[in-house]
Each structure stands twice: as structure tokens, then as C-alpha cells.
N, C-alpha and C. Protein backbone atom coordinates (compact mmCIF):
# COMPACT_ATOMS: atom_id res chain seq x y z
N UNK A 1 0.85 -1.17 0.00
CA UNK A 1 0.00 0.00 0.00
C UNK A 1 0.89 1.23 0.00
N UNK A 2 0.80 2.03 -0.55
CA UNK A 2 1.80 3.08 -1.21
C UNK A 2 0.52 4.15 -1.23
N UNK A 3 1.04 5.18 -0.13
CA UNK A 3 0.53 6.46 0.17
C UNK A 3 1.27 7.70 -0.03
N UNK A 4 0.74 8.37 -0.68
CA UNK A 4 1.73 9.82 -1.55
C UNK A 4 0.82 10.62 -0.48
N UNK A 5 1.35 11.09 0.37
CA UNK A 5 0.90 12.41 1.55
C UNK A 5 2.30 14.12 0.68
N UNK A 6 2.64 14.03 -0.66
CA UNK A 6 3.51 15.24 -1.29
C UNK A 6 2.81 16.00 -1.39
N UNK A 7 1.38 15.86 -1.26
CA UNK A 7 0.57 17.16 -1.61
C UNK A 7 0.14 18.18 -0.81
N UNK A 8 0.78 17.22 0.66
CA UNK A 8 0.95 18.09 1.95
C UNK A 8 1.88 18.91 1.71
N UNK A 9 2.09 20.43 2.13
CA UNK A 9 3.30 20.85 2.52
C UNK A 9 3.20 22.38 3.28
N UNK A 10 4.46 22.77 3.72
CA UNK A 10 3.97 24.07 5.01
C UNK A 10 3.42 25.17 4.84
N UNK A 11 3.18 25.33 3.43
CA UNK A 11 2.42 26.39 2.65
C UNK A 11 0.52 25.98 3.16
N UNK A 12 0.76 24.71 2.44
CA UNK A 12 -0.98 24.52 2.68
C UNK A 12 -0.83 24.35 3.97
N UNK A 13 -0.11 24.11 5.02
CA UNK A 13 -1.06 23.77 6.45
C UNK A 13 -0.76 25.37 7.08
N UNK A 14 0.28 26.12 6.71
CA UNK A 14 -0.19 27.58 7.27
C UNK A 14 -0.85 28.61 6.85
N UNK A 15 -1.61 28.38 5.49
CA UNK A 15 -2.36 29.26 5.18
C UNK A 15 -3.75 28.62 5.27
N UNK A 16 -4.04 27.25 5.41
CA UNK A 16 -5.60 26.77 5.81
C UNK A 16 -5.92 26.42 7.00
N UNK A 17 -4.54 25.43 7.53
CA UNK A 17 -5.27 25.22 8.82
C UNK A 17 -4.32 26.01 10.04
N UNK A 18 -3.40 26.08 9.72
CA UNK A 18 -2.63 27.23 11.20
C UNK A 18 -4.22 28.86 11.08
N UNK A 19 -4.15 29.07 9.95
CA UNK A 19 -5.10 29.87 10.05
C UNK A 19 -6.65 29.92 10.24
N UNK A 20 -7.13 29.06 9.91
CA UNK A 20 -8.45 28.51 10.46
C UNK A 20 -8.76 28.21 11.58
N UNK A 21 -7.52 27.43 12.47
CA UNK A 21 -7.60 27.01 13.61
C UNK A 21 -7.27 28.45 14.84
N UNK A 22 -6.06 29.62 14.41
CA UNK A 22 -6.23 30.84 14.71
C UNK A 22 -7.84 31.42 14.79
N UNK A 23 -8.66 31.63 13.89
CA UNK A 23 -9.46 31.98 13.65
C UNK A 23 -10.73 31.02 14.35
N UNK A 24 -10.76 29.90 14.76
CA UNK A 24 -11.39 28.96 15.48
C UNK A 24 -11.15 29.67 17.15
N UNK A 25 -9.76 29.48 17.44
CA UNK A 25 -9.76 29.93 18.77
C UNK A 25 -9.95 31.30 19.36
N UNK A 26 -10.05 32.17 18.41
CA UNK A 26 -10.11 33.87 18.61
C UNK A 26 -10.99 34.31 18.90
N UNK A 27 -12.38 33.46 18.11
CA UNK A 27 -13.95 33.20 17.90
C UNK A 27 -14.34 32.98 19.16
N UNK A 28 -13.93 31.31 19.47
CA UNK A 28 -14.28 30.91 20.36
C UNK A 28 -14.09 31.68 22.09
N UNK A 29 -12.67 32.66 21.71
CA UNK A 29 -12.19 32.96 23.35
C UNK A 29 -13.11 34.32 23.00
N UNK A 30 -13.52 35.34 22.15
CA UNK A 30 -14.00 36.64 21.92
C UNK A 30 -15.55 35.99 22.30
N UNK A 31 -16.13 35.04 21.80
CA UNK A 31 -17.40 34.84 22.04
C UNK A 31 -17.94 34.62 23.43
N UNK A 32 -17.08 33.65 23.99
CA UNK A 32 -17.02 33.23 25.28
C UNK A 32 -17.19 34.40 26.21
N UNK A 33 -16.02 35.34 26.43
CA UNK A 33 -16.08 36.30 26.99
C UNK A 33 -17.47 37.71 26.97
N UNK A 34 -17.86 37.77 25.43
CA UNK A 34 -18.95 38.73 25.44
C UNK A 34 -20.30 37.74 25.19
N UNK A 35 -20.10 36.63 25.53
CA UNK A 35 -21.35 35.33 25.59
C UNK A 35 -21.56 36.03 27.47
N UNK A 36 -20.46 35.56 28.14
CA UNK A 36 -20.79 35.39 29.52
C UNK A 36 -21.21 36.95 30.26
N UNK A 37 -20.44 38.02 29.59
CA UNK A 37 -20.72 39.14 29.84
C UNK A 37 -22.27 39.62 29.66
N UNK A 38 -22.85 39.68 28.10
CA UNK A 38 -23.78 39.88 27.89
C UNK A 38 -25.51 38.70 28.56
N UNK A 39 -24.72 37.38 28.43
CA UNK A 39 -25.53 36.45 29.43
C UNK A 39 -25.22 37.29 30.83
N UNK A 40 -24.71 37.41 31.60
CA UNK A 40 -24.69 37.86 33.15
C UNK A 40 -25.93 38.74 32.83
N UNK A 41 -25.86 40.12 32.07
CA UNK A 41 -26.89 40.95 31.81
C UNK A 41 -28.11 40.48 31.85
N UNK A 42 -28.39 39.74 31.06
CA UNK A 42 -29.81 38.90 30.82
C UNK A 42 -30.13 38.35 32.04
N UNK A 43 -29.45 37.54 32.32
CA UNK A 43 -29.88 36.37 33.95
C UNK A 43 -30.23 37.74 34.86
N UNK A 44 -29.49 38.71 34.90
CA UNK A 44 -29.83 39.57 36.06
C UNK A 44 -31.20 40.10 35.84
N UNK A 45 -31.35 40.39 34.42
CA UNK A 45 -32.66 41.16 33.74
C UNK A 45 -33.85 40.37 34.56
N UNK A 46 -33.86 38.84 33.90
CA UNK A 46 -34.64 37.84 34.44
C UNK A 46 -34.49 37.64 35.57
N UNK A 47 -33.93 37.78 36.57
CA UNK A 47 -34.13 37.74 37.60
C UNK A 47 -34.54 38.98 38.63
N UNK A 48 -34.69 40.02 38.03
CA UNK A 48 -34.90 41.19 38.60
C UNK A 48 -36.31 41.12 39.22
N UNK A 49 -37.24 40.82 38.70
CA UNK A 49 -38.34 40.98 39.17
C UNK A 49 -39.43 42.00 38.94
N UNK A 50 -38.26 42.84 37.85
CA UNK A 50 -39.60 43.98 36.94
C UNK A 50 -39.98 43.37 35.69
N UNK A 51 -41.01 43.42 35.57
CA UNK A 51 -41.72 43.14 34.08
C UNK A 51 -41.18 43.73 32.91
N UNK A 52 -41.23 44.82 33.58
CA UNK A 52 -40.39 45.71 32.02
C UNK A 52 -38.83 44.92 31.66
N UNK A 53 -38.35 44.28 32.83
CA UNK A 53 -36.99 43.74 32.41
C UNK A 53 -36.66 42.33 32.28
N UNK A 54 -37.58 41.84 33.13
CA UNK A 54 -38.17 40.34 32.76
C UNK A 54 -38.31 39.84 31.12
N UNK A 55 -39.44 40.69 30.80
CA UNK A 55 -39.83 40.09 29.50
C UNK A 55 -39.04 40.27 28.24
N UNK A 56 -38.16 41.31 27.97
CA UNK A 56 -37.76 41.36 26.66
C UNK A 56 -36.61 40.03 26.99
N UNK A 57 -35.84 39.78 27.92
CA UNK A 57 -34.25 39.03 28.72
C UNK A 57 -35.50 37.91 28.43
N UNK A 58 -36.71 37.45 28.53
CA UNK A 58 -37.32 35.89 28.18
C UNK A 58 -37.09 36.02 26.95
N UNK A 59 -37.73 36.68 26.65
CA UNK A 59 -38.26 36.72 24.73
C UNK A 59 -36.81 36.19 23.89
N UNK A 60 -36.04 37.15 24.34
CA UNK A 60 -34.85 36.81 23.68
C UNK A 60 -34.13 35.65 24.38
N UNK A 61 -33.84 35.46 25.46
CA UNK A 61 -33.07 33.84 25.64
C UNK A 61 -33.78 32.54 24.57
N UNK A 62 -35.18 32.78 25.26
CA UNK A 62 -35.90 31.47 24.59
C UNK A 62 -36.30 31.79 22.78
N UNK A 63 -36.01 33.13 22.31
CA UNK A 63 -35.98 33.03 20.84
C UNK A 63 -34.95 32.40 20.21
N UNK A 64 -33.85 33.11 21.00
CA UNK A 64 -32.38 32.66 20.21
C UNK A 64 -31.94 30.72 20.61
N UNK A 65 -32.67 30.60 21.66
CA UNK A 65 -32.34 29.09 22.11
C UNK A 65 -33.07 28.13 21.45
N UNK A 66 -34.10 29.05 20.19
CA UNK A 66 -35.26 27.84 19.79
C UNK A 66 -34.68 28.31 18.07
N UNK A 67 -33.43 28.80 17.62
CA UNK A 67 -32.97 28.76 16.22
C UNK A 67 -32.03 28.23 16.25
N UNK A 68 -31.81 27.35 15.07
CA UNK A 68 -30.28 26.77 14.84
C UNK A 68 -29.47 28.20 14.76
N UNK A 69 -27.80 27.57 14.92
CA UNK A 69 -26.89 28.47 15.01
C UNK A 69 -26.81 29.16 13.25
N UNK A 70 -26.84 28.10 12.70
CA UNK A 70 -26.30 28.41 11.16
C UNK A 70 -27.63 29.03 10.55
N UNK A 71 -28.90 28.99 11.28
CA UNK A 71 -29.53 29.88 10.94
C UNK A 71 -29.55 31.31 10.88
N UNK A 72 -29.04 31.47 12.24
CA UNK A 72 -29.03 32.68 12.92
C UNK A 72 -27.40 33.23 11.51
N UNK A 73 -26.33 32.72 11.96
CA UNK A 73 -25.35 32.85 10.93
C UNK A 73 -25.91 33.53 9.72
N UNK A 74 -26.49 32.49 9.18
CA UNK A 74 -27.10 33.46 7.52
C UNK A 74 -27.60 34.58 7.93
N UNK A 75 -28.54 34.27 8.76
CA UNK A 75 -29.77 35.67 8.90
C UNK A 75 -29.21 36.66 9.17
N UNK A 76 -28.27 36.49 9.99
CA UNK A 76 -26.99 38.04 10.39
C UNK A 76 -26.54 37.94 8.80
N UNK A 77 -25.52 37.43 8.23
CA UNK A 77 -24.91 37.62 7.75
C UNK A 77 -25.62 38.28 6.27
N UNK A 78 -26.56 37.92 5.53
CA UNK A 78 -26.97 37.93 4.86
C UNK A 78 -28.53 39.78 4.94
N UNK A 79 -28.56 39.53 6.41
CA UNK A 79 -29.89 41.05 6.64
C UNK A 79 -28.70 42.24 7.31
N UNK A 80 -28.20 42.07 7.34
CA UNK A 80 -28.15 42.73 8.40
C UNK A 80 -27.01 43.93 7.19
N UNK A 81 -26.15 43.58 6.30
CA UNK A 81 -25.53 44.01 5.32
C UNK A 81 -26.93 45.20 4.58
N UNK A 82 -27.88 43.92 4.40
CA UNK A 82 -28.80 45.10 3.26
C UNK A 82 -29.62 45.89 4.45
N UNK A 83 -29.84 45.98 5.29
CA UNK A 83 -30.17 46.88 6.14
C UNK A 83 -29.35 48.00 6.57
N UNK A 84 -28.36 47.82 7.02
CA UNK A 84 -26.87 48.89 7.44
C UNK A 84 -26.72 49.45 5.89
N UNK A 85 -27.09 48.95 4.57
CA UNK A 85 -26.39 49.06 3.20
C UNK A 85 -24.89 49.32 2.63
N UNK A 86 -24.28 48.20 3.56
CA UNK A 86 -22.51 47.87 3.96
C UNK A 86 -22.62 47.07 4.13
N UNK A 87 -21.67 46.45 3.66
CA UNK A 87 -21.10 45.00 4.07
C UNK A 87 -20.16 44.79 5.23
N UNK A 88 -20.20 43.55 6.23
CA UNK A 88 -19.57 44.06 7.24
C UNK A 88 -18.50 42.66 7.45
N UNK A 89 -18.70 41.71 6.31
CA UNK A 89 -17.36 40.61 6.28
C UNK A 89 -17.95 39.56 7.18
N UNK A 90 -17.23 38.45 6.86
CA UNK A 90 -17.73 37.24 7.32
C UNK A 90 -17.31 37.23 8.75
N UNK A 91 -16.19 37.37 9.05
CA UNK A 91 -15.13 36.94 10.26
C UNK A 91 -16.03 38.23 11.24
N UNK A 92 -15.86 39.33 11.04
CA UNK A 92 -17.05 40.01 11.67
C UNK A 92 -18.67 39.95 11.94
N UNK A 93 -19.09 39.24 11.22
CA UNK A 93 -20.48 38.82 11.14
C UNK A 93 -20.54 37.38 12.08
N UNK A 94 -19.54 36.30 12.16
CA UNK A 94 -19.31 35.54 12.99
C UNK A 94 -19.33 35.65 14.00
N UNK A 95 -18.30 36.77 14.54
CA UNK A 95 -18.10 37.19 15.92
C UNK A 95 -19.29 37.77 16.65
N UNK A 96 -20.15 38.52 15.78
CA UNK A 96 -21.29 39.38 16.30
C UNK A 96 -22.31 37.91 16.60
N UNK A 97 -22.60 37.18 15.43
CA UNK A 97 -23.61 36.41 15.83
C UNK A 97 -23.49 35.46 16.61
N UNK A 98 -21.77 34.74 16.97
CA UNK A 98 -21.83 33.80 18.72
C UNK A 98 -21.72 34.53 19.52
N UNK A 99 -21.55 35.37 19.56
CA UNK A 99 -21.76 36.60 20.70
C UNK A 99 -23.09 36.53 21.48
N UNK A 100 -24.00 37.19 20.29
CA UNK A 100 -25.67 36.91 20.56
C UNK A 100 -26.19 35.36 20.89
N UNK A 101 -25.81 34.79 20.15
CA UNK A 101 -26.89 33.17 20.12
C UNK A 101 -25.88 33.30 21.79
N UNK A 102 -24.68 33.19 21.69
CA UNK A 102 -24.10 32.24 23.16
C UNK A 102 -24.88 32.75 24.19
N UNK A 103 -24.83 34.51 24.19
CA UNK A 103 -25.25 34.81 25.25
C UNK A 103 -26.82 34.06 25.98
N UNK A 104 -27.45 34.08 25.20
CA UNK A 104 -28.95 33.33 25.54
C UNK A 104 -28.83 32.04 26.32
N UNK A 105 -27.59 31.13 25.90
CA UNK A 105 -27.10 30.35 27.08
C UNK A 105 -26.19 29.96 27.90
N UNK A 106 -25.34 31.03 27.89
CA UNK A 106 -24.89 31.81 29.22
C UNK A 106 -25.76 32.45 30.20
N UNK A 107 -26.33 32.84 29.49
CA UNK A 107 -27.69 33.51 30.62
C UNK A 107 -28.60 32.58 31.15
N UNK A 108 -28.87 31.51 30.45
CA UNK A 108 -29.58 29.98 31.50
C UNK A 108 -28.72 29.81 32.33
N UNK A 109 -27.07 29.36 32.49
CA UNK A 109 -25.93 29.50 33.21
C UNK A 109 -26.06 30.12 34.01
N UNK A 110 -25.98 31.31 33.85
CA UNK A 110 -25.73 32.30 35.14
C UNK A 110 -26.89 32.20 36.35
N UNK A 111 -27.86 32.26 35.55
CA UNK A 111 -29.16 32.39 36.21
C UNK A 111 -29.42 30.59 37.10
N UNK A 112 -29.05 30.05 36.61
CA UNK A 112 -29.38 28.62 36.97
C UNK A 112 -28.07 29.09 38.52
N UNK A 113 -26.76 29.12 37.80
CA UNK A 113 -25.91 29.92 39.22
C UNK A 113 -26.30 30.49 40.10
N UNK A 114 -27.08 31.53 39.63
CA UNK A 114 -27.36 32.59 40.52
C UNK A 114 -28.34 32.21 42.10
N UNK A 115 -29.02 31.26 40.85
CA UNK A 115 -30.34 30.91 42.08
C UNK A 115 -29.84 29.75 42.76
N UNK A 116 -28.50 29.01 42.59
CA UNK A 116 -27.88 28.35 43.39
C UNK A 116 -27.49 28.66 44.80
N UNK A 117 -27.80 29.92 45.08
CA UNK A 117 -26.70 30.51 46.39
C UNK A 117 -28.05 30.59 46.98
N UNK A 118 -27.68 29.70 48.39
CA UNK A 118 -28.83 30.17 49.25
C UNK A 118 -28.95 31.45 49.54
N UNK A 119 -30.74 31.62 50.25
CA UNK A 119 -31.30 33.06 50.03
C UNK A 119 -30.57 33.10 51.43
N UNK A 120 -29.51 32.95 52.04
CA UNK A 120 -29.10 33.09 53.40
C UNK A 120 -28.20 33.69 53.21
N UNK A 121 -27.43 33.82 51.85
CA UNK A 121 -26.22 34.50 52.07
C UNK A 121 -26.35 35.23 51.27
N UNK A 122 -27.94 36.21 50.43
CA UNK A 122 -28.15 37.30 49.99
C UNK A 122 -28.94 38.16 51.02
N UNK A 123 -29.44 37.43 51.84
CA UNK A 123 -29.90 37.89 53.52
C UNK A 123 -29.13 38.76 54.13
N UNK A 124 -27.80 37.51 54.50
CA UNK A 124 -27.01 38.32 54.69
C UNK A 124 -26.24 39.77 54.51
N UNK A 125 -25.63 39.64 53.09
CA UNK A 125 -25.55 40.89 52.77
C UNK A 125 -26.28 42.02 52.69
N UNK A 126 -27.41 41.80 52.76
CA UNK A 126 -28.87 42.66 52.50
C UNK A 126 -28.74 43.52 54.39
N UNK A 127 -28.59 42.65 55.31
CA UNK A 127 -27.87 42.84 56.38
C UNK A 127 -26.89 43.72 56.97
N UNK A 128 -26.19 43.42 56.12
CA UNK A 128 -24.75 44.09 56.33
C UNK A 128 -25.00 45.73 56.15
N UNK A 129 -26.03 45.95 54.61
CA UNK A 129 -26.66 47.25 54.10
C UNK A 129 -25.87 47.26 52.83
N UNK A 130 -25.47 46.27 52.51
CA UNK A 130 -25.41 45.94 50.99
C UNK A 130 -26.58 46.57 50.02
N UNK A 131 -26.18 47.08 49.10
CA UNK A 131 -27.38 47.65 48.29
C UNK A 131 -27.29 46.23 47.25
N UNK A 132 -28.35 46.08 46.39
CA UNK A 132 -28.63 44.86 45.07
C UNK A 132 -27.15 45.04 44.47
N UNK A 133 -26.90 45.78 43.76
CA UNK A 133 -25.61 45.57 42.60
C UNK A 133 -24.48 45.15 43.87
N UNK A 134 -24.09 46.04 45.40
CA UNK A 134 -23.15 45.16 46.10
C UNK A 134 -22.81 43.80 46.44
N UNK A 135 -24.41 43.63 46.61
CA UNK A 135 -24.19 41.90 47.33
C UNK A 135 -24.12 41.25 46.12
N UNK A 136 -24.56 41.57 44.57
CA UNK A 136 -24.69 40.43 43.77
C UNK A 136 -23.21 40.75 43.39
N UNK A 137 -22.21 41.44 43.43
CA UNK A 137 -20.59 41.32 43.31
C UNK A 137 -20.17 41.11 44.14
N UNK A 138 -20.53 41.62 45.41
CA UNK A 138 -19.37 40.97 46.26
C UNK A 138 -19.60 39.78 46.67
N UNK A 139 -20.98 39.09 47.20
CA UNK A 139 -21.76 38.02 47.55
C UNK A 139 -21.85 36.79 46.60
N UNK A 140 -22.80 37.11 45.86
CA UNK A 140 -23.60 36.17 44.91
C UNK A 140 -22.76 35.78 43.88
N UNK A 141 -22.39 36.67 42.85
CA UNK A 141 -21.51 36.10 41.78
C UNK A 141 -20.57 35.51 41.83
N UNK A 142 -19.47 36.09 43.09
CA UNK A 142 -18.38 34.96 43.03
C UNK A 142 -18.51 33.69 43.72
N UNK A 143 -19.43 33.99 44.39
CA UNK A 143 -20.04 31.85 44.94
C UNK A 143 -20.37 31.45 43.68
N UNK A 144 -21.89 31.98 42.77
CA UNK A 144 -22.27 31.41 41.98
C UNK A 144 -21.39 31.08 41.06
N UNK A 145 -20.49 31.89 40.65
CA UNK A 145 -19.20 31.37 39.27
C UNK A 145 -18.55 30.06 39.83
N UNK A 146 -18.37 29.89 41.01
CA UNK A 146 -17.96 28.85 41.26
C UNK A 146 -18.52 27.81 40.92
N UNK A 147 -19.67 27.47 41.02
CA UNK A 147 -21.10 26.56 40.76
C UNK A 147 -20.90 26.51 39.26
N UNK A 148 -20.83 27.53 38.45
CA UNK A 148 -20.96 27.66 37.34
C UNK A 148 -19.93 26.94 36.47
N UNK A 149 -18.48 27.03 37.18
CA UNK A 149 -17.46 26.62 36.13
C UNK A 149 -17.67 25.69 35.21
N UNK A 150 -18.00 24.42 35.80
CA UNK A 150 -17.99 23.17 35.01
C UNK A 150 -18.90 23.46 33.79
N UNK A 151 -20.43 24.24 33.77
CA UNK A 151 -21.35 24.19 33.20
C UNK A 151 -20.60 25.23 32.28
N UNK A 152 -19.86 26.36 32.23
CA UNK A 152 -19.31 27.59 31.30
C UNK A 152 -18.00 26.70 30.84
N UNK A 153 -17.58 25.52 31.15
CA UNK A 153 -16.20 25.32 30.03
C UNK A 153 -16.95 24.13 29.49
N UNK A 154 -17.99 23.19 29.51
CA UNK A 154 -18.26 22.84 28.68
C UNK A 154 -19.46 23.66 27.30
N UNK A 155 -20.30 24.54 28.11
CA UNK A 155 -20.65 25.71 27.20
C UNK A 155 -19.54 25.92 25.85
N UNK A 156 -18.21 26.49 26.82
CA UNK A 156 -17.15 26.93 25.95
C UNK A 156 -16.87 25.78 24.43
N UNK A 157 -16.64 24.44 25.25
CA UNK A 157 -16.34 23.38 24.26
C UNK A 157 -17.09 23.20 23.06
N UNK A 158 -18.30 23.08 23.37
CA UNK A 158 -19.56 23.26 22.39
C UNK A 158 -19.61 24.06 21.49
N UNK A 159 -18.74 25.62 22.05
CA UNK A 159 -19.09 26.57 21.20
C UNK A 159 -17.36 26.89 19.71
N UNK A 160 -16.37 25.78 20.76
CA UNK A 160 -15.35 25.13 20.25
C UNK A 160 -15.81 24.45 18.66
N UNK A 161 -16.86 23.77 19.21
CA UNK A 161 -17.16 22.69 17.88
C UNK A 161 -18.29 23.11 16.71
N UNK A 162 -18.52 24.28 18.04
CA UNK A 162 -20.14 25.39 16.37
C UNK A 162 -19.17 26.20 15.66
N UNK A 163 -17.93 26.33 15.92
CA UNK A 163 -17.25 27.58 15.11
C UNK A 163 -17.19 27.06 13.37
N UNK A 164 -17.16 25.49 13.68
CA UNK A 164 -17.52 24.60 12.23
C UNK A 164 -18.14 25.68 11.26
N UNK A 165 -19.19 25.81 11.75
CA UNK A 165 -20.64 26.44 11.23
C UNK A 165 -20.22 27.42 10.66
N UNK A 166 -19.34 28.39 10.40
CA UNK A 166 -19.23 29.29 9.55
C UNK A 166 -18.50 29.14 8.29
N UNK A 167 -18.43 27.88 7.97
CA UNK A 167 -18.31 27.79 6.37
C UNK A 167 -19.58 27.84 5.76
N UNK A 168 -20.47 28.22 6.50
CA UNK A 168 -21.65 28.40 5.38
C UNK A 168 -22.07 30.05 5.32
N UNK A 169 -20.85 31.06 5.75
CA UNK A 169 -20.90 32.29 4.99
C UNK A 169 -19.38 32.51 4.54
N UNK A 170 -18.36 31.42 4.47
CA UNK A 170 -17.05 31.92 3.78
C UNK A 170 -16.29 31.59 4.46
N UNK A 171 -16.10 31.84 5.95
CA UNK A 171 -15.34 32.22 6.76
C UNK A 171 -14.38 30.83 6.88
N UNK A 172 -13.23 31.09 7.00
CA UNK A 172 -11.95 30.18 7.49
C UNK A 172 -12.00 29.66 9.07
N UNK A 173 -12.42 28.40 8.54
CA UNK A 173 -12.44 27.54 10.33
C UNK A 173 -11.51 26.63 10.40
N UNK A 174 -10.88 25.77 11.28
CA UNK A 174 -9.95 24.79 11.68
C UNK A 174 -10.44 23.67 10.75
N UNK A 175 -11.43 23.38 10.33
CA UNK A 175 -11.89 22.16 9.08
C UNK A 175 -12.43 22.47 8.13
């Protein structure tokens, strides 16, 4: 059995996959970060307890959690150009749209976190004369992130293996 692998060479693996796979992890660490940021927002929204802030933080978790990713992908990529009437590039249109879809479940995350911490040790702080935004930083979030880790690096992994998904507007991925 006689295998010719000559058609390999350091040209093609650093301009497709050193660069795809760059472009895989940049995605993945930029998304992650404004996934968990913009999810924290939401979980807090939903958990606030005003209607006015409740409902749009539902509407949108459970809209974006009930579309495929590569849907959402086109639909950015493809409306959002003839609306702005600019084009705004694939690798940018990527970043914007795991940004959005992640956040929706980062924000189940957080919120599933959040309501992990007994009401004894938001009591507490409430106690102390903690105002809401104190106790949920100094108190609540850093217990709850703890709770959270396992559930935000496999999030992360997942969102490792959707970066696939943008060969269906151009974009250079690790495969």
C-alpha cells in the first residue's frame, strides 16, 4: 500500500489550517467572553423581578435558544448588510452572531448559578446594608461562578465545535 501524503506541505497547512484554527480559537475565546458578559446581563434582567426587564431578557433567551446556530449565521450575515447598506465581512459577522446566540445560554448558566446561592447568604448581605448591585458582586456572583465553572467550560467546548458552522458564509475555520 503506497501512500503519496507530497501534496501536503507548510504552505498549505499555514495558510488553511494554522489559520483557520487561529481563527477557530479567537472566535471561540472573543465569544465566550462577550457570551458570559452579555448572558450575566440577561440572567440579572430575568431575575430582577420587573416586568419591564423580565420580559424582553425571556423573549430573547428562549428566541435565540429555539434557532439553529447556522440559521441565525445566515440571517446576520446575509440582513443585516442590506439593512446597514454595507457590508460588514464574514469573520465580523461571525463574531457578532456567537456573541448573541451564546449569550442566551450563558444567561440559562448564570441564572441557573445565581439561584444556586442560598437566600441566606443574599440575607445576609442585605444585612450588612449591601445595596442589590453590592451583594450580587461581592456576595452572589463569586459563589455562583464557582457553581458555574464546570457548566461555562463545557458551554465553551460546544461553542469550540459550532465555530464549524461558519463555512456556510465563507469564513476560514480549523476544518
Amino acid at each position: 500500500m503506497n501512500l503519496d501524503f507530497s501534496f501536503y506541505n507548510w504552505d498549505l497547512i499555514s495558510n488553511f489550517v494554522l489559520k483557520g484554527l487561529y481563527f477557530s480559537l479567537v472566535l471561540t475565546v472573543v465569544a465566550t467572553i462577550g457570551g458570559v458578559l452579555f448572558g450575566t446581563v440577561l440572567a440579572l434582567m430575568r431575575l430582577s423581578g420587573k416586568k419591564w426587564l423580565e420580559v424582553p431578557a425571556t423573549i430573547y433567551v428562549n428566541g435565540m435558544r429555539s434557532i439553529p446556530l447556522v440559521m441565525v449565521i445566515l440571517w446576520f450575515f446575509l440582513l443585516v448588510p442590506a439593512i446597514i447598506g454595507r457590508p460588514i465581512g464574514a469573520e465580523m459577522s461571525a463574531v457578532i452572531t456567537f456573541i448573541a446566540f451564546e449569550a442566551a445560554y450563558f444567561s440559562e448558566i448564570m441564572r441557573a448559578g445565581i439561584q444556586s446561592i442560598p437566600k441566606g447568604q443574599v440575607h445576609a448581605g442585605q444585612a450588612l446594608g449591601m445595596t442589590y448591585g453590592q451583594n450580587m458582586k461581592l456576595v452572589v456572583l463569586p459563589q455562583a461562578f464557582r457553581n458555574m465553572l464546570p457548566v461555562l467550560l463545557t458551554q465553551t467546548i460546544i461553542l469550540f465545535q459550532d465555530t464549524s458552522l461558519v463555512y456556510a458564509i465563507g469564513a476560514y475555520d480549523m476544518l
